[in-house]
Every structure is written in C-alpha cells, then in structure tokens.
PDB file of N, CA and C in Angstrom:
ATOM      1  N   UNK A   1      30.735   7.395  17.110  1.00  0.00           N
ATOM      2  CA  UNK A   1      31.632   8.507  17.015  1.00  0.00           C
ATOM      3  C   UNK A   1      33.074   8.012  16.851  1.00  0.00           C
ATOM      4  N   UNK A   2      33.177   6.572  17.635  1.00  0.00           N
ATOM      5  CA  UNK A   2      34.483   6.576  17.400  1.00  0.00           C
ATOM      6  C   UNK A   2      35.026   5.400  16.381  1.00  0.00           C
ATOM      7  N   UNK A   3      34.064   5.056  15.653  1.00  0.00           N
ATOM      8  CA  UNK A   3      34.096   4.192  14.578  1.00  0.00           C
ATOM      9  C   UNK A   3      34.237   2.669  15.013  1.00  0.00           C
ATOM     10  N   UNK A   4      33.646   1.899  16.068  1.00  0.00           N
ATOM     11  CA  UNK A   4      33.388   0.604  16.373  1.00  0.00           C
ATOM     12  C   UNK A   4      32.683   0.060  15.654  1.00  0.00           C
ATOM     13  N   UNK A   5      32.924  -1.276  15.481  1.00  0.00           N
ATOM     14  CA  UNK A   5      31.911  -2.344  15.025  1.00  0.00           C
ATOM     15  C   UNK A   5      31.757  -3.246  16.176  1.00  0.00           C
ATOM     16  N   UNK A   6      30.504  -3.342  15.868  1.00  0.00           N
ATOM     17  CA  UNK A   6      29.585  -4.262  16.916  1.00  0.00           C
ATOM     18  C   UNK A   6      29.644  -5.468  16.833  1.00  0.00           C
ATOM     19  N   UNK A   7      30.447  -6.480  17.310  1.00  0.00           N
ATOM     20  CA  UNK A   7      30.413  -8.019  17.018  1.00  0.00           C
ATOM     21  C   UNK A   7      29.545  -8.538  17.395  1.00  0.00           C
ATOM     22  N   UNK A   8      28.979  -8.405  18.732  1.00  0.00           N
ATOM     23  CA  UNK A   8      27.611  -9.053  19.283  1.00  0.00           C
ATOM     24  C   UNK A   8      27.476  -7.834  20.634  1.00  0.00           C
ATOM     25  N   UNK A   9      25.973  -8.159  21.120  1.00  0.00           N
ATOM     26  CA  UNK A   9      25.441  -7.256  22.070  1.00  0.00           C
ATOM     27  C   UNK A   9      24.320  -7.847  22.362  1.00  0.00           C
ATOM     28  N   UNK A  10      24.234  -7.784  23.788  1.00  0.00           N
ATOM     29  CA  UNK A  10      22.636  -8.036  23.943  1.00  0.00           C
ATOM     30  C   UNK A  10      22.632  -7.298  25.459  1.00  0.00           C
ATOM     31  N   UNK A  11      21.661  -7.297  26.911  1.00  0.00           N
ATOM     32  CA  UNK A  11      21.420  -6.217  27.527  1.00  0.00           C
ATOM     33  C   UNK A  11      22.689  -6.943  28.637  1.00  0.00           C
ATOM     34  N   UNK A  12      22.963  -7.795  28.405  1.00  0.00           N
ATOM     35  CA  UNK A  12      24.172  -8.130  29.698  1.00  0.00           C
ATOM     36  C   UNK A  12      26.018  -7.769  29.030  1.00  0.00           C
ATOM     37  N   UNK A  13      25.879  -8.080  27.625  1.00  0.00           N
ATOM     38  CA  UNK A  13      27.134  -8.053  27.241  1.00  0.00           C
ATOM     39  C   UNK A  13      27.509  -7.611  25.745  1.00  0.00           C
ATOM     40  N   UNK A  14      28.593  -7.365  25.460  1.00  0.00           N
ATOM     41  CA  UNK A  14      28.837  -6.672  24.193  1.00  0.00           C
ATOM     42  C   UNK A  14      30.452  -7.155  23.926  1.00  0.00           C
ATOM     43  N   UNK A  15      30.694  -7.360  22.777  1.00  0.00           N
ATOM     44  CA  UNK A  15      32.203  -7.163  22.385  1.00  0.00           C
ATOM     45  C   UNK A  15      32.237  -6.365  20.923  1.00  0.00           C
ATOM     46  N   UNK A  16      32.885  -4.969  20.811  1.00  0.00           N
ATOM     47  CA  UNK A  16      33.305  -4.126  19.883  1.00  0.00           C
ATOM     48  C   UNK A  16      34.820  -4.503  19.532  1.00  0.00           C
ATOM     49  N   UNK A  17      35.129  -4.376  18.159  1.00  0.00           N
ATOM     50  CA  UNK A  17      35.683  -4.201  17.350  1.00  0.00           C
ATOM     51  C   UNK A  17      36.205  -2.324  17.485  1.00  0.00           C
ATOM     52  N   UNK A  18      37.468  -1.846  17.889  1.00  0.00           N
ATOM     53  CA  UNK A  18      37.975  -0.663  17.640  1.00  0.00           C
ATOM     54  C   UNK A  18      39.556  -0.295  17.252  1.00  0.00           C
ATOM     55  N   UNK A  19      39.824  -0.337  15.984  1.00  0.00           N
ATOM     56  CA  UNK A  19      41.084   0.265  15.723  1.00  0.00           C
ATOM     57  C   UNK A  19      41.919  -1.218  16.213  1.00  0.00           C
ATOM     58  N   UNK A  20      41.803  -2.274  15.633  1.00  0.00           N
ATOM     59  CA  UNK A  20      42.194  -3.993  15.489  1.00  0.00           C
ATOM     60  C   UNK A  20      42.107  -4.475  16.939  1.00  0.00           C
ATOM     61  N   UNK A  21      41.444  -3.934  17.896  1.00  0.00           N
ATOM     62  CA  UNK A  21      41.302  -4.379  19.066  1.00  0.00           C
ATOM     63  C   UNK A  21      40.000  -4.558  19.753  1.00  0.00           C
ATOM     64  N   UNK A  22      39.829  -5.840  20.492  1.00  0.00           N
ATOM     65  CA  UNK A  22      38.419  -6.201  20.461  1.00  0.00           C
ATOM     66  C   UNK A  22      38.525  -5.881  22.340  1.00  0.00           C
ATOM     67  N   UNK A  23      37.296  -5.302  22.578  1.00  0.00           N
ATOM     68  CA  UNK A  23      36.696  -4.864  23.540  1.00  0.00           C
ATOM     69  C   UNK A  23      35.484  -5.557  24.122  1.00  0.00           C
ATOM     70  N   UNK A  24      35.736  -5.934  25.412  1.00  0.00           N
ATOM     71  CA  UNK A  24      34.294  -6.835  25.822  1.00  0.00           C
ATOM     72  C   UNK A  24      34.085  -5.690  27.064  1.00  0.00           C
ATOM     73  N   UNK A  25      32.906  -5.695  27.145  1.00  0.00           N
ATOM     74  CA  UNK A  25      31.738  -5.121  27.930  1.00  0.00           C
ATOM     75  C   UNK A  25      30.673  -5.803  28.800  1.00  0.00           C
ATOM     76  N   UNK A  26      30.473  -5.362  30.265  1.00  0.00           N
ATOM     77  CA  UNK A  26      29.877  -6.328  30.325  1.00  0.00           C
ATOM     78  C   UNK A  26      28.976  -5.438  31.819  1.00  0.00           C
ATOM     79  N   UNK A  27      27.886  -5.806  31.728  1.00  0.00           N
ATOM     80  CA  UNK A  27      26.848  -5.090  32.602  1.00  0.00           C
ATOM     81  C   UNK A  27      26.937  -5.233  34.059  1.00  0.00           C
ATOM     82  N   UNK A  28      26.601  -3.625  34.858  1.00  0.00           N
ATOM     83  CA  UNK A  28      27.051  -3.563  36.132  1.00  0.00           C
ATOM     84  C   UNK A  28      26.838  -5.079  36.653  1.00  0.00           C
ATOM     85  N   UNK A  29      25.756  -5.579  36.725  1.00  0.00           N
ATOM     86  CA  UNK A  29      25.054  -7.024  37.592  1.00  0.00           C
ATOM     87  C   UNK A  29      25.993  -7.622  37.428  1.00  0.00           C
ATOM     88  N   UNK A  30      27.224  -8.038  36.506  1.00  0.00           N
ATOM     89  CA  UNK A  30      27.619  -9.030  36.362  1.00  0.00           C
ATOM     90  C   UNK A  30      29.159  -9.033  37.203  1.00  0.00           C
ATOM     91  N   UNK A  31      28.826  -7.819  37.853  1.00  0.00           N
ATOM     92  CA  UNK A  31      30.335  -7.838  38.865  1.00  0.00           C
ATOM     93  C   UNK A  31      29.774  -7.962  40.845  1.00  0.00           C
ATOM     94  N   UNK A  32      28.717  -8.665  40.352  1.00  0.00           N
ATOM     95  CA  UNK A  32      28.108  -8.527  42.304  1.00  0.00           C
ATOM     96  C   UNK A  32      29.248  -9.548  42.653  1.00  0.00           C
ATOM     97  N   UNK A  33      29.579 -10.542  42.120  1.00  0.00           N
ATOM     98  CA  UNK A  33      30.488 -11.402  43.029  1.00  0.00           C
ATOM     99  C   UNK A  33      31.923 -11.360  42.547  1.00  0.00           C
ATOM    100  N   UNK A  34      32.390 -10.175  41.785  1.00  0.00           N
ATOM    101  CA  UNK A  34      33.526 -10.160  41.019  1.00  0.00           C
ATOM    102  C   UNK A  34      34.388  -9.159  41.794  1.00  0.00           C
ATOM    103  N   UNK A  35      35.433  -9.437  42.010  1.00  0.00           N
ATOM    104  CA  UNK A  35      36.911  -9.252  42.682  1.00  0.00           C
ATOM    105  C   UNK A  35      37.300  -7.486  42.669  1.00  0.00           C
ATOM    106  N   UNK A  36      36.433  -7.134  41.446  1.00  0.00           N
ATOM    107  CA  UNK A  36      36.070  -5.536  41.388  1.00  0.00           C
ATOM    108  C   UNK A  36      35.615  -5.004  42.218  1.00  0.00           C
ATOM    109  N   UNK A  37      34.339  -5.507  42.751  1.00  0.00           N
ATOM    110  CA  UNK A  37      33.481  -4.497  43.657  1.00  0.00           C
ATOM    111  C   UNK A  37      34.153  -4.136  44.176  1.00  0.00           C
ATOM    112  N   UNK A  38      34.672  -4.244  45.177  1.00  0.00           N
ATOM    113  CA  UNK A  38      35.470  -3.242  46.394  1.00  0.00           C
ATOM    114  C   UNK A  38      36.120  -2.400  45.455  1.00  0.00           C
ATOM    115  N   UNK A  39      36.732  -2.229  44.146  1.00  0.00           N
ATOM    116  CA  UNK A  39      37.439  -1.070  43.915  1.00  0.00           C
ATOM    117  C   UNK A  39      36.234  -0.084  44.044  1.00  0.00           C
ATOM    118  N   UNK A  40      35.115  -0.389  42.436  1.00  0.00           N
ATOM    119  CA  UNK A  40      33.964   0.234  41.844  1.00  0.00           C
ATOM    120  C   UNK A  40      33.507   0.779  42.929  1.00  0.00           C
ATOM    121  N   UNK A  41      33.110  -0.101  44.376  1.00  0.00           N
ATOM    122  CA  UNK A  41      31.679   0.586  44.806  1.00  0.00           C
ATOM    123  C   UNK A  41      31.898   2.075  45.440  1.00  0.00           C
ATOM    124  N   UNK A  42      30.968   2.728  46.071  1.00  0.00           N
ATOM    125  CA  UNK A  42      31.175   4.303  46.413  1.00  0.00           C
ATOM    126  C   UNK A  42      31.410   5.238  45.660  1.00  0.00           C
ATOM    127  N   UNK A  43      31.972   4.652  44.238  1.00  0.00           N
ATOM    128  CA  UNK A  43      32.382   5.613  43.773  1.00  0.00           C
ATOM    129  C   UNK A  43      31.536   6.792  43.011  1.00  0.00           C
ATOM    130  N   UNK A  44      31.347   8.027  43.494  1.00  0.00           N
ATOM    131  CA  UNK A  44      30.234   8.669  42.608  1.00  0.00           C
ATOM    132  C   UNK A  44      30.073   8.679  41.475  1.00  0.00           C
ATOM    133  N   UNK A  45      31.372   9.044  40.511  1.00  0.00           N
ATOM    134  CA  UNK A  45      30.930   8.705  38.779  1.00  0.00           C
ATOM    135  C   UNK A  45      31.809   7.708  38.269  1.00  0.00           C
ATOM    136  N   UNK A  46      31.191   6.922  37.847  1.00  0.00           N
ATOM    137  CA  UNK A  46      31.013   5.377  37.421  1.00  0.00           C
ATOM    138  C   UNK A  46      32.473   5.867  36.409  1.00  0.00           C
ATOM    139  N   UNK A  47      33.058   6.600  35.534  1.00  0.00           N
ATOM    140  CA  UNK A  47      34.416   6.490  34.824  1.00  0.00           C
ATOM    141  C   UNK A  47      35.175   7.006  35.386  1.00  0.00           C
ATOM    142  N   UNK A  48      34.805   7.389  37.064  1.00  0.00           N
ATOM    143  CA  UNK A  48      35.914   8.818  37.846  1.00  0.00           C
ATOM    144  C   UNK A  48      37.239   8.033  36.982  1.00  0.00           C
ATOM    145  N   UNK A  49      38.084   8.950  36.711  1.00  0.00           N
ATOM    146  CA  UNK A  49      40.003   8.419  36.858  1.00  0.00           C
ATOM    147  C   UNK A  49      40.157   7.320  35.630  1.00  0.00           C
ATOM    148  N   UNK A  50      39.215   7.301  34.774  1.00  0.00           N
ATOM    149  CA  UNK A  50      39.552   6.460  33.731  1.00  0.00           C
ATOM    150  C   UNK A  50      39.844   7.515  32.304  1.00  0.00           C
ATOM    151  N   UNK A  51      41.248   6.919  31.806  1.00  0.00           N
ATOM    152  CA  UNK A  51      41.294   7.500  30.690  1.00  0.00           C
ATOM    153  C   UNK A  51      41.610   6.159  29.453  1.00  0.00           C
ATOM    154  N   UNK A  52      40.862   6.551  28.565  1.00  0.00           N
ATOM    155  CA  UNK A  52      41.168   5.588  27.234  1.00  0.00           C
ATOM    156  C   UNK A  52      41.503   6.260  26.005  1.00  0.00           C
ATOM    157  N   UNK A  53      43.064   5.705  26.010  1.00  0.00           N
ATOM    158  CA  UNK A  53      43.965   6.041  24.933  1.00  0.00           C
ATOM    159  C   UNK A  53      43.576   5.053  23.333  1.00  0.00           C
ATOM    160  N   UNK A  54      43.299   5.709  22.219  1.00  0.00           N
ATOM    161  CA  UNK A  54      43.189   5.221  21.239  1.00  0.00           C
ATOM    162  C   UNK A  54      43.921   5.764  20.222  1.00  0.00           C
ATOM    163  N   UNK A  55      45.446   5.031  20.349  1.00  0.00           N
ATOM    164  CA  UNK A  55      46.000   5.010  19.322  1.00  0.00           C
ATOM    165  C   UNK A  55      45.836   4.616  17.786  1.00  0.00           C
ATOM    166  N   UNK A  56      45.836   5.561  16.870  1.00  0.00           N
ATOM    167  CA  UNK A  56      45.715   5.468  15.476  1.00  0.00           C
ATOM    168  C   UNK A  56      43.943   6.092  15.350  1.00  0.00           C
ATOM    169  N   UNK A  57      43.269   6.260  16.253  1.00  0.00           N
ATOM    170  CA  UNK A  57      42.031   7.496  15.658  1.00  0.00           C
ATOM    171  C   UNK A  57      42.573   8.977  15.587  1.00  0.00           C
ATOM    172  N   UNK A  58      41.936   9.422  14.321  1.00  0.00           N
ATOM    173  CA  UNK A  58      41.936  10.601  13.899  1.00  0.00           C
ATOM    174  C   UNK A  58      41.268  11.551  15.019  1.00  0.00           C
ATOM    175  N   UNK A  59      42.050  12.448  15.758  1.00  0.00           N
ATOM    176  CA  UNK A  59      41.261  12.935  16.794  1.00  0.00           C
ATOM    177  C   UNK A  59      40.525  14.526  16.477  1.00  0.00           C
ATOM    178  N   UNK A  60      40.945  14.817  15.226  1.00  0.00           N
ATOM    179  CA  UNK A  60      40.200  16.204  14.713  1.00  0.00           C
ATOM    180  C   UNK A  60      38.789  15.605  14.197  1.00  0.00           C
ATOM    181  N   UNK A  61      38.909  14.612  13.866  1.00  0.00           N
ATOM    182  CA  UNK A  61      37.320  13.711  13.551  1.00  0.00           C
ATOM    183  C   UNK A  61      36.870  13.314  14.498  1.00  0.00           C
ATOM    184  N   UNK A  62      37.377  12.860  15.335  1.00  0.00           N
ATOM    185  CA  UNK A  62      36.273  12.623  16.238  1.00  0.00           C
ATOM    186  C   UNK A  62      36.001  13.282  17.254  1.00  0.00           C
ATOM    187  N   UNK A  63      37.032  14.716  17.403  1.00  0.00           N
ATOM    188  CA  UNK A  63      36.462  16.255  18.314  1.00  0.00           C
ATOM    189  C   UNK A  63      35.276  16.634  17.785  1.00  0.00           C
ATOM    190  N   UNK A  64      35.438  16.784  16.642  1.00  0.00           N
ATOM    191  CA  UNK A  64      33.504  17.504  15.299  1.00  0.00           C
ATOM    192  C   UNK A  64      32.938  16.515  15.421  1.00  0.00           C
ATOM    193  N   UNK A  65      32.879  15.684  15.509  1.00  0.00           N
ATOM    194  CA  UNK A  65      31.571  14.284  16.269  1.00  0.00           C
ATOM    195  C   UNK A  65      31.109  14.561  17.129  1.00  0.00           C
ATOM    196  N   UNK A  66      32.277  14.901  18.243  1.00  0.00           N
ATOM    197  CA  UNK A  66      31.464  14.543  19.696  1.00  0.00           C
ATOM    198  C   UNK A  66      30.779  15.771  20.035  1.00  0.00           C
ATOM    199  N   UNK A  67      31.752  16.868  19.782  1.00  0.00           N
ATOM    200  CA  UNK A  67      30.678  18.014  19.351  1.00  0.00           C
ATOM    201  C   UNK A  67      29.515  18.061  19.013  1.00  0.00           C
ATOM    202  N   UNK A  68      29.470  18.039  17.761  1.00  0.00           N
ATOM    203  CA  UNK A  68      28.154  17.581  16.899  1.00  0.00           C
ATOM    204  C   UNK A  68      26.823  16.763  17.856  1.00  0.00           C
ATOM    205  N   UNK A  69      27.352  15.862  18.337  1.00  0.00           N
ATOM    206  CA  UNK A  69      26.352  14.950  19.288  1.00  0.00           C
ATOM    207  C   UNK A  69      26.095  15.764  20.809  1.00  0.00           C
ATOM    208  N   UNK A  70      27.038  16.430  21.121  1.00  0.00           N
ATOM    209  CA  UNK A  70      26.606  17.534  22.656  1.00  0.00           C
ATOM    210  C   UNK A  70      27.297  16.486  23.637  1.00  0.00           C
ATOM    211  N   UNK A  71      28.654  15.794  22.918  1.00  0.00           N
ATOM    212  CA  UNK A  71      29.583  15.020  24.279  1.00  0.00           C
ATOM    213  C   UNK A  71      30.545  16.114  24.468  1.00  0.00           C
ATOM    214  N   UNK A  72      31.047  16.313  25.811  1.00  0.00           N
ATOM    215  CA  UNK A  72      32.190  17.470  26.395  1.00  0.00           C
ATOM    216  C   UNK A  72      33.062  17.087  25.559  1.00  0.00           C
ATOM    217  N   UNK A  73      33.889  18.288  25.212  1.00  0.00           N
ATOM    218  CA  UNK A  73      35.254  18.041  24.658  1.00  0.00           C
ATOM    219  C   UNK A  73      35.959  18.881  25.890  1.00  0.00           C
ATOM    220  N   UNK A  74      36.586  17.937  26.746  1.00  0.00           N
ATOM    221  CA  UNK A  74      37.524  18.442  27.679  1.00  0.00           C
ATOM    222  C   UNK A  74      38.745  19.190  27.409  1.00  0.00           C
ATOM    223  N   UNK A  75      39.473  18.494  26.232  1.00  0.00           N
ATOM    224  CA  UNK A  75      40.534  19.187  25.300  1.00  0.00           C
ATOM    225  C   UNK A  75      40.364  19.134  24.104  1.00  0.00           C
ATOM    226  N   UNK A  76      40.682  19.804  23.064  1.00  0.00           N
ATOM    227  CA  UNK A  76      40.206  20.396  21.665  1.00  0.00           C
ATOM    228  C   UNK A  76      42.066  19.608  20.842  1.00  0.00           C
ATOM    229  N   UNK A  77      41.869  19.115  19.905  1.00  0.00           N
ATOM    230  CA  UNK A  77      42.841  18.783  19.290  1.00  0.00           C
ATOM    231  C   UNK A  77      44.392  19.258  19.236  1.00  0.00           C
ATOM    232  N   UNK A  78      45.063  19.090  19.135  1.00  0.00           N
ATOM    233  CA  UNK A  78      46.658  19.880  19.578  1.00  0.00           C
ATOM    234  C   UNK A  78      47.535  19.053  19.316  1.00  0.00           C
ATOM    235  N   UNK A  79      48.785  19.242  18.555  1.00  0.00           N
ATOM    236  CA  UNK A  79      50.031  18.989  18.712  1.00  0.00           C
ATOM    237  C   UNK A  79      50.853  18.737  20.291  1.00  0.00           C
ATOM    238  N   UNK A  80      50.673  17.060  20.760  1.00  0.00           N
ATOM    239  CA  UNK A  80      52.298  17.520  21.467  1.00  0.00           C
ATOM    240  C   UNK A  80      52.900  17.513  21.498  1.00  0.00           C
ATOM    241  N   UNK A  81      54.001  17.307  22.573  1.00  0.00           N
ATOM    242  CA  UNK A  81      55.465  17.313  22.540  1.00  0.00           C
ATOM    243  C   UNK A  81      55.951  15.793  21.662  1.00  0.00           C
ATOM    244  N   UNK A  82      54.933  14.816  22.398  1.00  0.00           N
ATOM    245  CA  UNK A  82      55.332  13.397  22.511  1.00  0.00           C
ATOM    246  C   UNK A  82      55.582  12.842  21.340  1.00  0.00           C
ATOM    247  N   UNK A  83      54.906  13.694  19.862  1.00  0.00           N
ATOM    248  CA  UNK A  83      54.715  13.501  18.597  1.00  0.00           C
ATOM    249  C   UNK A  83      53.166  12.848  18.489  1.00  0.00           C
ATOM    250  N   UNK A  84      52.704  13.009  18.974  1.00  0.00           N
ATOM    251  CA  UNK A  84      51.111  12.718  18.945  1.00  0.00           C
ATOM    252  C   UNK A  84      50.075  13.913  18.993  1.00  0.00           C
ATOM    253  N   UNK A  85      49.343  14.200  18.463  1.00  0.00           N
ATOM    254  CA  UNK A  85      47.608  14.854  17.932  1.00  0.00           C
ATOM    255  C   UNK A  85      46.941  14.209  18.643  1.00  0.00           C
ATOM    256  N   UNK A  86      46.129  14.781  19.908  1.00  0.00           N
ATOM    257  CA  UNK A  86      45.185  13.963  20.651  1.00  0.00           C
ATOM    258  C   UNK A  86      43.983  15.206  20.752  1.00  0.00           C
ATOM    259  N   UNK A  87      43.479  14.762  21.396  1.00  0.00           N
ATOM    260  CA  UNK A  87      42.282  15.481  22.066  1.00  0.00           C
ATOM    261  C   UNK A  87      41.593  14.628  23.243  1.00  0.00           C
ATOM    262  N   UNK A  88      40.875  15.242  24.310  1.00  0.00           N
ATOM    263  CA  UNK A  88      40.499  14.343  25.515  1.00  0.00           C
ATOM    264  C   UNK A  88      38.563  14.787  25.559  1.00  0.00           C
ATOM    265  N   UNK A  89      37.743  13.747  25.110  1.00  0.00           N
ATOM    266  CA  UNK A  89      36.702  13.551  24.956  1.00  0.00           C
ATOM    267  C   UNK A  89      35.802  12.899  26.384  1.00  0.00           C
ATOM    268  N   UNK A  90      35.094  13.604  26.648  1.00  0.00           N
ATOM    269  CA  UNK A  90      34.166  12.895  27.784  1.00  0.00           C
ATOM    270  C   UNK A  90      32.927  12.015  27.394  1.00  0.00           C
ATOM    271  N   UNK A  91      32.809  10.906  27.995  1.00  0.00           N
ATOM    272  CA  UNK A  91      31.581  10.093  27.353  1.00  0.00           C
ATOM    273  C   UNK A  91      30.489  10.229  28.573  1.00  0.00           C
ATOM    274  N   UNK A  92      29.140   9.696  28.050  1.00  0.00           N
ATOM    275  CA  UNK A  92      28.093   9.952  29.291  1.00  0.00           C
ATOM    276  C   UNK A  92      27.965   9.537  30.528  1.00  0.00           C
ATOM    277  N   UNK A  93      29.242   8.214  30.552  1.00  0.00           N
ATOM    278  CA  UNK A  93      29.219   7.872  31.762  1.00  0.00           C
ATOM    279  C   UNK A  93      30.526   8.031  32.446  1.00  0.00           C
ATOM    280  N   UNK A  94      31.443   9.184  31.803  1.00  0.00           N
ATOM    281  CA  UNK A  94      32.617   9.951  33.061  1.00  0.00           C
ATOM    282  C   UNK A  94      33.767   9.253  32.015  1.00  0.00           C
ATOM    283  N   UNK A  95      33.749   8.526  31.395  1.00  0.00           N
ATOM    284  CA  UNK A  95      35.082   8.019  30.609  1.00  0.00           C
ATOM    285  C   UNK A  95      35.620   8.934  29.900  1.00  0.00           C
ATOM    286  N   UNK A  96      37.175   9.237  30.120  1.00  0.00           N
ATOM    287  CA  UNK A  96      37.614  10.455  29.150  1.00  0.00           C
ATOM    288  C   UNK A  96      38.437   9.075  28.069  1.00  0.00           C
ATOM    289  N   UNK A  97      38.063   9.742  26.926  1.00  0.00           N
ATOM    290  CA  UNK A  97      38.905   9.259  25.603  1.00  0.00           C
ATOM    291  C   UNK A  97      39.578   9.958  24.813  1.00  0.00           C
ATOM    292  N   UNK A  98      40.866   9.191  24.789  1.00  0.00           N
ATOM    293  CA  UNK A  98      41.753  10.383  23.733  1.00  0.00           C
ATOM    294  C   UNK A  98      42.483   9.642  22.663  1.00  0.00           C
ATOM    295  N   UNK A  99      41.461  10.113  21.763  1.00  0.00           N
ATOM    296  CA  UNK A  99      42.189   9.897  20.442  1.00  0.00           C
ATOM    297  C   UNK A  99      43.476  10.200  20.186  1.00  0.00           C
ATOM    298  N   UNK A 100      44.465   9.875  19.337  1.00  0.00           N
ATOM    299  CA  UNK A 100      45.704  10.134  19.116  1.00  0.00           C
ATOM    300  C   UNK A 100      45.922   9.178  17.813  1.00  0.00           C
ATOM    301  N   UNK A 101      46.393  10.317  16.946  1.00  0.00           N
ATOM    302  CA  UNK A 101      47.705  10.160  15.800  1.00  0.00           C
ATOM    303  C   UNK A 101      48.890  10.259  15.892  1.00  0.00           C
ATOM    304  N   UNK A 102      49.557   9.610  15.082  1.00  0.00           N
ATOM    305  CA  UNK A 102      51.120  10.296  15.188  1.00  0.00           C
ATOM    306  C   UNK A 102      51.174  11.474  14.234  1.00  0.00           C
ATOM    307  N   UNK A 103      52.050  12.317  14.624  1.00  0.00           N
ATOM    308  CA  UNK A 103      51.999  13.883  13.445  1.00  0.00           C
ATOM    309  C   UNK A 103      52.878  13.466  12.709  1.00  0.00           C
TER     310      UNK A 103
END
C-alpha cells in the first residue's frame, strides 16, 4: 500500500526500501535481551503511541488503498495549516501512518 521494496526478508528480519529510506525490521524474539524490553513489555497494543510520518507519499493514494484492503483510515486526506496533505492510516498491528505531501 505504501509502495516499499523489499531488499531482503526472511521470518526473523527484513530491510524495506521506502521513499529513499531504508528500514530494518526485526522480530519480537530478537529483543529478549535488548535494552527495549522494559519500554515494549505490558504494553497492550504492540504500536500503542507510535506515529510514522512519511514525507513525500501521496496520501490521497494511499487513503483508496488502505481502504480498498479494510485498513482504518483514522483521518481521511486534508489540507493543513503546516502546508502539508496528510492523512493518518492504521496498520494491523496499532501503527498509525501518515502520509504527507507538500501542497
């Protein structure tokens, strides 16, 4: 939906390609001894309080995507003040994403 390329993946790890910025991923197991846990653990939904800003996606394209697929659209596309076109997209595991253009 949001136009990534997949550089590599397998069931522990991933690094995407999105909008000239590379993204690594990496599976719950691999934070049992990592400096994170104490934030992560308890927490009921795994993206509570995370928002991801993606500057330079078209966010009227990728509102009719996520649509289309049955992901929440928390906010619907809009002009703001800031000079940016965003919209705020929910993913399946609690991550809100917001696309943004400049107008």
């Amino acid at each position: 939906m949001l136009g990534a390329r997949i550089i590599y993946a397998d069931e522990d790890f991933a690094a995407i390609e999105l909008l000239g910025s590379v993204f690594m991923l990496h599976a719950d197991h691999s934070y049992l001894d990592n400096p994170m846990t104490g934030v992560t653990s308890g927490a009921e939904t795994r993206g509570a309080g995370i928002e991801l800003r993606l500057y330079g996606a078209d966010p009227d394209r990728i509102e009719k995507k996520a649509a289309a697929l049955g992901h929440i659209v928390l906010a619907g596309s809009i002009d703001k003040p800031h000079g940016l076109r965003e919209c705020y997209i929910v993913g399946p595991d609690g991550y809100v994403f917001v696309p943004s253009a400049r107008i």
